[in-house]
Structures are given as structure tokens and as C-alpha cells.
PDB file of N, CA and C in Angstrom:
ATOM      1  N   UNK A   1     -11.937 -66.775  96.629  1.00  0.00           N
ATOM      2  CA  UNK A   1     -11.153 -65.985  97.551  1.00  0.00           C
ATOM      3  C   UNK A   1     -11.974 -64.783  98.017  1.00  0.00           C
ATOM      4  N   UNK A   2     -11.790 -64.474  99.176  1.00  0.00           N
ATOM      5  CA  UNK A   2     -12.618 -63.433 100.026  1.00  0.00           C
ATOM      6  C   UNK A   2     -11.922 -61.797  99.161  1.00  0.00           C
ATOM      7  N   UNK A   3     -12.675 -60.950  99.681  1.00  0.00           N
ATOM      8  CA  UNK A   3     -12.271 -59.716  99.258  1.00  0.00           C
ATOM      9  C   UNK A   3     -11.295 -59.090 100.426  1.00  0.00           C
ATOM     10  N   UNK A   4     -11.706 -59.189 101.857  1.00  0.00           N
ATOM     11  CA  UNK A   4     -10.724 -59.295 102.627  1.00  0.00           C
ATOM     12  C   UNK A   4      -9.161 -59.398 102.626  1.00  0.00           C
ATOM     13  N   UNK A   5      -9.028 -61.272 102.091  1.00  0.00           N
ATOM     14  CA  UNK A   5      -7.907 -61.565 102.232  1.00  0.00           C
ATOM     15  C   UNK A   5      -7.401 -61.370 101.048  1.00  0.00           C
ATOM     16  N   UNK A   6      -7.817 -60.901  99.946  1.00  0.00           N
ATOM     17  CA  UNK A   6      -6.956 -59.716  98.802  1.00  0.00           C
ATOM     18  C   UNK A   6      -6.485 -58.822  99.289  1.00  0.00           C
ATOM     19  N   UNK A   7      -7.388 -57.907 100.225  1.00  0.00           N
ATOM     20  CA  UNK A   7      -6.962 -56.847 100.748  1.00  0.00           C
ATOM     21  C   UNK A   7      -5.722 -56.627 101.441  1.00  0.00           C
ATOM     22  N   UNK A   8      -5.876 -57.463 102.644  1.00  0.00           N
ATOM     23  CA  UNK A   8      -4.969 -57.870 103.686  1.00  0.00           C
ATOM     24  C   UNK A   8      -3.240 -58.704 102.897  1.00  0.00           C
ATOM     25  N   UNK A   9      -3.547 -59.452 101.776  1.00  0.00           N
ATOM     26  CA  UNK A   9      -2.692 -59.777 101.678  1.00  0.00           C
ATOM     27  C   UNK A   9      -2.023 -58.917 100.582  1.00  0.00           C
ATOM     28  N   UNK A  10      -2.657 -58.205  99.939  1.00  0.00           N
ATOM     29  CA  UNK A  10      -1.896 -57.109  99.087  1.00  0.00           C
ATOM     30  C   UNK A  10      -1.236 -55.782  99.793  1.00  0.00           C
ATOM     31  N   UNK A  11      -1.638 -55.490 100.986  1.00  0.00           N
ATOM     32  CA  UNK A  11      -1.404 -54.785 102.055  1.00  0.00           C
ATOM     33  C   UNK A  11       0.128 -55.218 102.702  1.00  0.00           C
ATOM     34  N   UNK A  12      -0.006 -56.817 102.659  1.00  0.00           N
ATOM     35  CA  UNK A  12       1.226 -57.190 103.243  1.00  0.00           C
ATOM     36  C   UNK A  12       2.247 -57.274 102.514  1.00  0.00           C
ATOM     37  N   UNK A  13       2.098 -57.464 101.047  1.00  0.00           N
ATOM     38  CA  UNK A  13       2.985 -57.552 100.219  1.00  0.00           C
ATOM     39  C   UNK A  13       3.394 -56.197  99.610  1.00  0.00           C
ATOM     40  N   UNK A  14       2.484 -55.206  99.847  1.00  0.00           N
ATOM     41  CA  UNK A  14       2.960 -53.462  99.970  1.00  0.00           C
ATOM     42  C   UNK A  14       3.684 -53.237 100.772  1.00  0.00           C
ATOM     43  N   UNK A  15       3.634 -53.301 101.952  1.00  0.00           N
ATOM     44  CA  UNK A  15       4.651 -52.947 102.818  1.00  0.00           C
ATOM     45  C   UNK A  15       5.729 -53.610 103.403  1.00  0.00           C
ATOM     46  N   UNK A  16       5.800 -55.262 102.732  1.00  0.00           N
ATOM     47  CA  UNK A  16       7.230 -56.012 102.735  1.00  0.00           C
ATOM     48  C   UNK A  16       7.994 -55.438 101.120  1.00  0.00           C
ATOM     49  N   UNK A  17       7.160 -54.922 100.123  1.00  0.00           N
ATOM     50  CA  UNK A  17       8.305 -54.657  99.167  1.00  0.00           C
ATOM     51  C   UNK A  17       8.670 -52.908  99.232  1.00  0.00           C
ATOM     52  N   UNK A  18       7.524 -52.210 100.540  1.00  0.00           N
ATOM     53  CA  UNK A  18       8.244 -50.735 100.938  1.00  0.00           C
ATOM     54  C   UNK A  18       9.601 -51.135 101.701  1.00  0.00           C
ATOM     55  N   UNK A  19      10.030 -52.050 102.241  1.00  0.00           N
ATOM     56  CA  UNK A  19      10.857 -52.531 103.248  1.00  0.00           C
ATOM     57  C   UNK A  19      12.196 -53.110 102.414  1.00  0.00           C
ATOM     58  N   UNK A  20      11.711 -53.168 101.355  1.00  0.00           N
ATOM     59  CA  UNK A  20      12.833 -54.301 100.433  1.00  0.00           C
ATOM     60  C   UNK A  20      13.068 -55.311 101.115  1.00  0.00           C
ATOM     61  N   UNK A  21      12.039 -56.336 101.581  1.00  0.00           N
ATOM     62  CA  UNK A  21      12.159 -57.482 101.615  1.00  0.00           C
ATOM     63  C   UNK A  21      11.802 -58.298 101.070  1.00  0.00           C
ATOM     64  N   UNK A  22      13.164 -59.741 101.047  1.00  0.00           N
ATOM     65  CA  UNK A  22      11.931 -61.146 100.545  1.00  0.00           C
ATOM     66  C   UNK A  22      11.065 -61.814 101.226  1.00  0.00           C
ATOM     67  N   UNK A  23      10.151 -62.272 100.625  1.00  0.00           N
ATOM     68  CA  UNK A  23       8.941 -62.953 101.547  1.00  0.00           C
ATOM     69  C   UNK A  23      10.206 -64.246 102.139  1.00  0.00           C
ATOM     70  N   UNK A  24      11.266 -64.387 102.062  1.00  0.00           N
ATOM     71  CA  UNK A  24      11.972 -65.760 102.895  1.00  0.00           C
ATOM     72  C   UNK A  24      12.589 -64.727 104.253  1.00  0.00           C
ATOM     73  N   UNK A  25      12.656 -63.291 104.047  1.00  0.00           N
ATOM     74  CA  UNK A  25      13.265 -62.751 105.085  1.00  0.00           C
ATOM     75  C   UNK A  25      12.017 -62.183 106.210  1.00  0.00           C
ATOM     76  N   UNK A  26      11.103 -62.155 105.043  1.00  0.00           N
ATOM     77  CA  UNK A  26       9.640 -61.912 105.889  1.00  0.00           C
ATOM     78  C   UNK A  26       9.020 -63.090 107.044  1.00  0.00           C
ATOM     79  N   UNK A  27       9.185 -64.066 106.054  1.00  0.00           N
ATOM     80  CA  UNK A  27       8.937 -65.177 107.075  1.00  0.00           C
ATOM     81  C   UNK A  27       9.969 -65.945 108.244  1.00  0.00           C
ATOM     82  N   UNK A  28      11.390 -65.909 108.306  1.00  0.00           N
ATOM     83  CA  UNK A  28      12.153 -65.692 109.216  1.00  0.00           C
ATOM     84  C   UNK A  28      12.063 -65.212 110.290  1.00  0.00           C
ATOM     85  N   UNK A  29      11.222 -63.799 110.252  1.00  0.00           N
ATOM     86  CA  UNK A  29      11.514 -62.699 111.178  1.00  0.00           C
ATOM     87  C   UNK A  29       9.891 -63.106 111.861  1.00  0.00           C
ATOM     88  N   UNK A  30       8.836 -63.714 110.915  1.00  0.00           N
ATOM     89  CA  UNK A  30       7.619 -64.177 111.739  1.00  0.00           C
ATOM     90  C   UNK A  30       7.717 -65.397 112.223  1.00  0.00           C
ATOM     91  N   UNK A  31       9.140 -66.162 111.783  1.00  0.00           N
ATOM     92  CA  UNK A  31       8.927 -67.591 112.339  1.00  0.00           C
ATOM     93  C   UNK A  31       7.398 -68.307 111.522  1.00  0.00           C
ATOM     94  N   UNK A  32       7.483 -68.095 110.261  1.00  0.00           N
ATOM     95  CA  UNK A  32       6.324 -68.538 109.206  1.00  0.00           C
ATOM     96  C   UNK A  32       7.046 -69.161 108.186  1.00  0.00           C
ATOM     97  N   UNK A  33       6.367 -70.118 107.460  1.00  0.00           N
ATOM     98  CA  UNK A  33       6.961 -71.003 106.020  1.00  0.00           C
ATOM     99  C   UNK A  33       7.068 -70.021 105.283  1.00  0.00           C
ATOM    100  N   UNK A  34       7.978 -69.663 104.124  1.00  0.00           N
ATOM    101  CA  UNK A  34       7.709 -68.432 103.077  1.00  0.00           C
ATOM    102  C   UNK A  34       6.782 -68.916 102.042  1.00  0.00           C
ATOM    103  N   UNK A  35       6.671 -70.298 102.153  1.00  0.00           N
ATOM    104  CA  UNK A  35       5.105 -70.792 101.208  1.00  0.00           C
ATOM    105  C   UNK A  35       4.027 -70.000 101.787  1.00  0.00           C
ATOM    106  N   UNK A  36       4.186 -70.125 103.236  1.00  0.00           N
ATOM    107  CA  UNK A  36       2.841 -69.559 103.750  1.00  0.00           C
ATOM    108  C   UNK A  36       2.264 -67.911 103.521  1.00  0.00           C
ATOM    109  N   UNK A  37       3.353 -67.273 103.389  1.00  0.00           N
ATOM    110  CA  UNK A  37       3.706 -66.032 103.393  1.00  0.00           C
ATOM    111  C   UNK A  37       2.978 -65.177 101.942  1.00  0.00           C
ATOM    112  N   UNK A  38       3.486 -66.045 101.132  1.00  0.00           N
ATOM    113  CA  UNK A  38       3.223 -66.119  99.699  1.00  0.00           C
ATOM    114  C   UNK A  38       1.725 -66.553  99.083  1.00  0.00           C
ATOM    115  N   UNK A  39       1.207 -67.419  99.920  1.00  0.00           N
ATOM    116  CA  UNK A  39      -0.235 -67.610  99.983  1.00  0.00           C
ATOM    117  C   UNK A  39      -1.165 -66.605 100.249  1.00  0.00           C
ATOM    118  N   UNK A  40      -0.364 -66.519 101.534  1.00  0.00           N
ATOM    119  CA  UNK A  40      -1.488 -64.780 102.190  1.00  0.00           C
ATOM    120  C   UNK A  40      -1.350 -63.977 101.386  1.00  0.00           C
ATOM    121  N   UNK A  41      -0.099 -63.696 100.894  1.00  0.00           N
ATOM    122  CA  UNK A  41      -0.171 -62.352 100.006  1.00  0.00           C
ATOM    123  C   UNK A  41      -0.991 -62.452  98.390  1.00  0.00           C
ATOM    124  N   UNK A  42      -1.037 -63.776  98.205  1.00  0.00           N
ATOM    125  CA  UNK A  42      -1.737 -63.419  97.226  1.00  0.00           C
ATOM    126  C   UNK A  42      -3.599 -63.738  97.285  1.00  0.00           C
ATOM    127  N   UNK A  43      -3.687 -64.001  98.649  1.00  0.00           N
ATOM    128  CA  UNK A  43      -5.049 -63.885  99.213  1.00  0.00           C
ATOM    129  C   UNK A  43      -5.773 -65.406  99.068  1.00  0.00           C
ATOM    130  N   UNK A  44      -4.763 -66.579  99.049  1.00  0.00           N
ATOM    131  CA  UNK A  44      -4.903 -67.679  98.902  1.00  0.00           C
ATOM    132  C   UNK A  44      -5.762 -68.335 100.253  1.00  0.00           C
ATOM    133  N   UNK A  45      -4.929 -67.643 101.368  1.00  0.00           N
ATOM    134  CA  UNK A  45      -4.977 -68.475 102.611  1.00  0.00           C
ATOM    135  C   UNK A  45      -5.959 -67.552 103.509  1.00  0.00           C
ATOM    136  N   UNK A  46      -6.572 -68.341 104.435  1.00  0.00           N
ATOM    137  CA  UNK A  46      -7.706 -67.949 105.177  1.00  0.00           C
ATOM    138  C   UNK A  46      -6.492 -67.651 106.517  1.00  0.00           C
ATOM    139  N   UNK A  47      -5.693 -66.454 107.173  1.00  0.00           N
ATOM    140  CA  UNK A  47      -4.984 -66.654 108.319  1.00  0.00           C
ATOM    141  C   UNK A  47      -5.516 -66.182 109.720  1.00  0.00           C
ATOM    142  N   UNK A  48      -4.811 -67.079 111.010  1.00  0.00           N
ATOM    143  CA  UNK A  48      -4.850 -66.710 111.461  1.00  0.00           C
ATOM    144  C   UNK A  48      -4.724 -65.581 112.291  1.00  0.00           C
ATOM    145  N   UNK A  49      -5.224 -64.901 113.275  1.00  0.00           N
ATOM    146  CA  UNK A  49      -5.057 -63.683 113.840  1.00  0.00           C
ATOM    147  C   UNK A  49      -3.788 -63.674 114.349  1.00  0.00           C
ATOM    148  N   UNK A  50      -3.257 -64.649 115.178  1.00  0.00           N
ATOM    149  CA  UNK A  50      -2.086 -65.166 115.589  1.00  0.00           C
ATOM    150  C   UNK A  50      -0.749 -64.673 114.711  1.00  0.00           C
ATOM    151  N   UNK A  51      -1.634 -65.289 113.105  1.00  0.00           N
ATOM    152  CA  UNK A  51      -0.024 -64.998 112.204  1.00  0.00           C
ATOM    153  C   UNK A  51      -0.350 -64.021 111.608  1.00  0.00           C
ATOM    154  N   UNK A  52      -1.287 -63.213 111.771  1.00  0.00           N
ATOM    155  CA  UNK A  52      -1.429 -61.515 111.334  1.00  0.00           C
ATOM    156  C   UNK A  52      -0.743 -60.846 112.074  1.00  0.00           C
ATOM    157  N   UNK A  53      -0.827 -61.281 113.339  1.00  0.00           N
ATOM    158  CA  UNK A  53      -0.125 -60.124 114.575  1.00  0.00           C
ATOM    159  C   UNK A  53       1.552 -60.901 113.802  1.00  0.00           C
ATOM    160  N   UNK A  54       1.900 -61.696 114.213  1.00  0.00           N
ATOM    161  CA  UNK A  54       3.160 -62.250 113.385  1.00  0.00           C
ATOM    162  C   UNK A  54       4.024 -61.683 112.518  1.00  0.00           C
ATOM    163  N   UNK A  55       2.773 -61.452 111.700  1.00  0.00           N
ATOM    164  CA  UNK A  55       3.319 -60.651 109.729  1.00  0.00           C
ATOM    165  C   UNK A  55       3.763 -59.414 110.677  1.00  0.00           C
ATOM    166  N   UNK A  56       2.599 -58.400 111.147  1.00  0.00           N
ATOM    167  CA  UNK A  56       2.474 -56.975 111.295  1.00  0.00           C
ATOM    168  C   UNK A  56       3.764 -57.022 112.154  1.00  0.00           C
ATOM    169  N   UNK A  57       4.145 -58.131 113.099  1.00  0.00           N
ATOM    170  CA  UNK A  57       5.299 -57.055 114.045  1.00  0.00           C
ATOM    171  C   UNK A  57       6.422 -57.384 113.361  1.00  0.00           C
ATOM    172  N   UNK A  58       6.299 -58.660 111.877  1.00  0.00           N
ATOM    173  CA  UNK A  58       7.614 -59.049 111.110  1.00  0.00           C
ATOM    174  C   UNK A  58       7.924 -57.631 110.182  1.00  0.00           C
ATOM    175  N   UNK A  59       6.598 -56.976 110.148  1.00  0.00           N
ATOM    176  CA  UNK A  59       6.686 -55.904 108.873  1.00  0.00           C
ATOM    177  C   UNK A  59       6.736 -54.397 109.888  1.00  0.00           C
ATOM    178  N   UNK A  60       6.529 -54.639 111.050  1.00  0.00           N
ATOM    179  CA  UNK A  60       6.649 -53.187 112.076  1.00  0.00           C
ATOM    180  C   UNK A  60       5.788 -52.305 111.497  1.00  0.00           C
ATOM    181  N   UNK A  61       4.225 -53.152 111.448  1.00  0.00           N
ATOM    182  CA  UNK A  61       3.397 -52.302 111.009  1.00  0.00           C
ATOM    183  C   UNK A  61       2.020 -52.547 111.818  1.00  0.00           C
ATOM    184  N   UNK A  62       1.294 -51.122 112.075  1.00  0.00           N
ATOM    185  CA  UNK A  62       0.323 -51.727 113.132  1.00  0.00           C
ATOM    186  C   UNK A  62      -0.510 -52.922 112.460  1.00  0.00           C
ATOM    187  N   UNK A  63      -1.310 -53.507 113.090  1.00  0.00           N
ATOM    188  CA  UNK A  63      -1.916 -54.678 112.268  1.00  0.00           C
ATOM    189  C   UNK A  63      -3.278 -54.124 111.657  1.00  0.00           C
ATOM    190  N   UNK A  64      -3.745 -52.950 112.043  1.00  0.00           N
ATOM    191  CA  UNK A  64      -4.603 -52.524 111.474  1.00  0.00           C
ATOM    192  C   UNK A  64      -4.513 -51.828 110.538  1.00  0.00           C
ATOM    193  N   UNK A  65      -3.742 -51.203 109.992  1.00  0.00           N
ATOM    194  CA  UNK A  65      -2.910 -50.810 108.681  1.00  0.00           C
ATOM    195  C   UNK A  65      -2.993 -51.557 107.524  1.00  0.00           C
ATOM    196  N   UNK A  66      -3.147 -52.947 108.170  1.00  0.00           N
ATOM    197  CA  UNK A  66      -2.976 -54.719 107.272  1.00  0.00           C
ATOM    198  C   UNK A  66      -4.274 -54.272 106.278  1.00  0.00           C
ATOM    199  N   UNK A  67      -5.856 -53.760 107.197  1.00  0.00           N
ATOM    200  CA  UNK A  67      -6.782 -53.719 106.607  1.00  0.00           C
ATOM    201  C   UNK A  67      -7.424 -52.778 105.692  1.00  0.00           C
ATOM    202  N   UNK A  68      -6.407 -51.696 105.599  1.00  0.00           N
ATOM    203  CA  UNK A  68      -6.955 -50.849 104.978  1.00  0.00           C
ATOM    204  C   UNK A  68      -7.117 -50.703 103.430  1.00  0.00           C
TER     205      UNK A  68
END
């Protein structure tokens, strides 16, 4: 697994559990599998930019925020 998509996906799973959400309400709102959701966050999955912008406007967070 990349160091990146640790990053990015621990990022996403920070600011869906600042939100009190579940990754099934997370992925709803991106129109994403919550398998898929759950992958990224734990830095499983290589994603697209497509479903980054996706996550970020499911989580109302800029997408560059994702990387920090």
C-alpha cells in the first residue's frame, strides 16, 4: 500500500467520523459501494480522481484537505 493512499484514506475516515457518519451514509451521498468506501479508507484501493471529488463533496470537504 502507497503512503499516499494511507494518507488520503485516513483523512477521509477523519472527517466522515468528525461528521458522525457511517461509511453506508458516506457512500449514499457519493453514489459509491460502502465496500468501496471502506477500502479507501483503509488505504486498500488505488481511487479514482472522479471518486475523490465524490468522497470530498459527500464529506463537504475541499478535496485538497483529503491530502494533507
Amino acid at each position: 500500500m502507497s503512503d499516499i493512499l494511507k494518507i488520503i484514506g485516513g483523512n477521509i475516515k477523519k472527517y466522515r467520523e468528525m461528521k458522525a457518519i457511517t461509511q453506508e451514509e458516506l457512500s449514499s451521498a457519493c453514489k459509491l459501494h460502502r465496500n468501496y468506501i471502506g477500502s479507501v479508507e483503509r488505504g486498500a484501493r488505488n481511487l479514482s480522481v472522479k471518486s475523490l471529488q465524490k468522497i470530498s463533496i459527500g464529506l463537504n470537504v475541499k478535496i485538497e484537505r483529503l491530502f494533507e
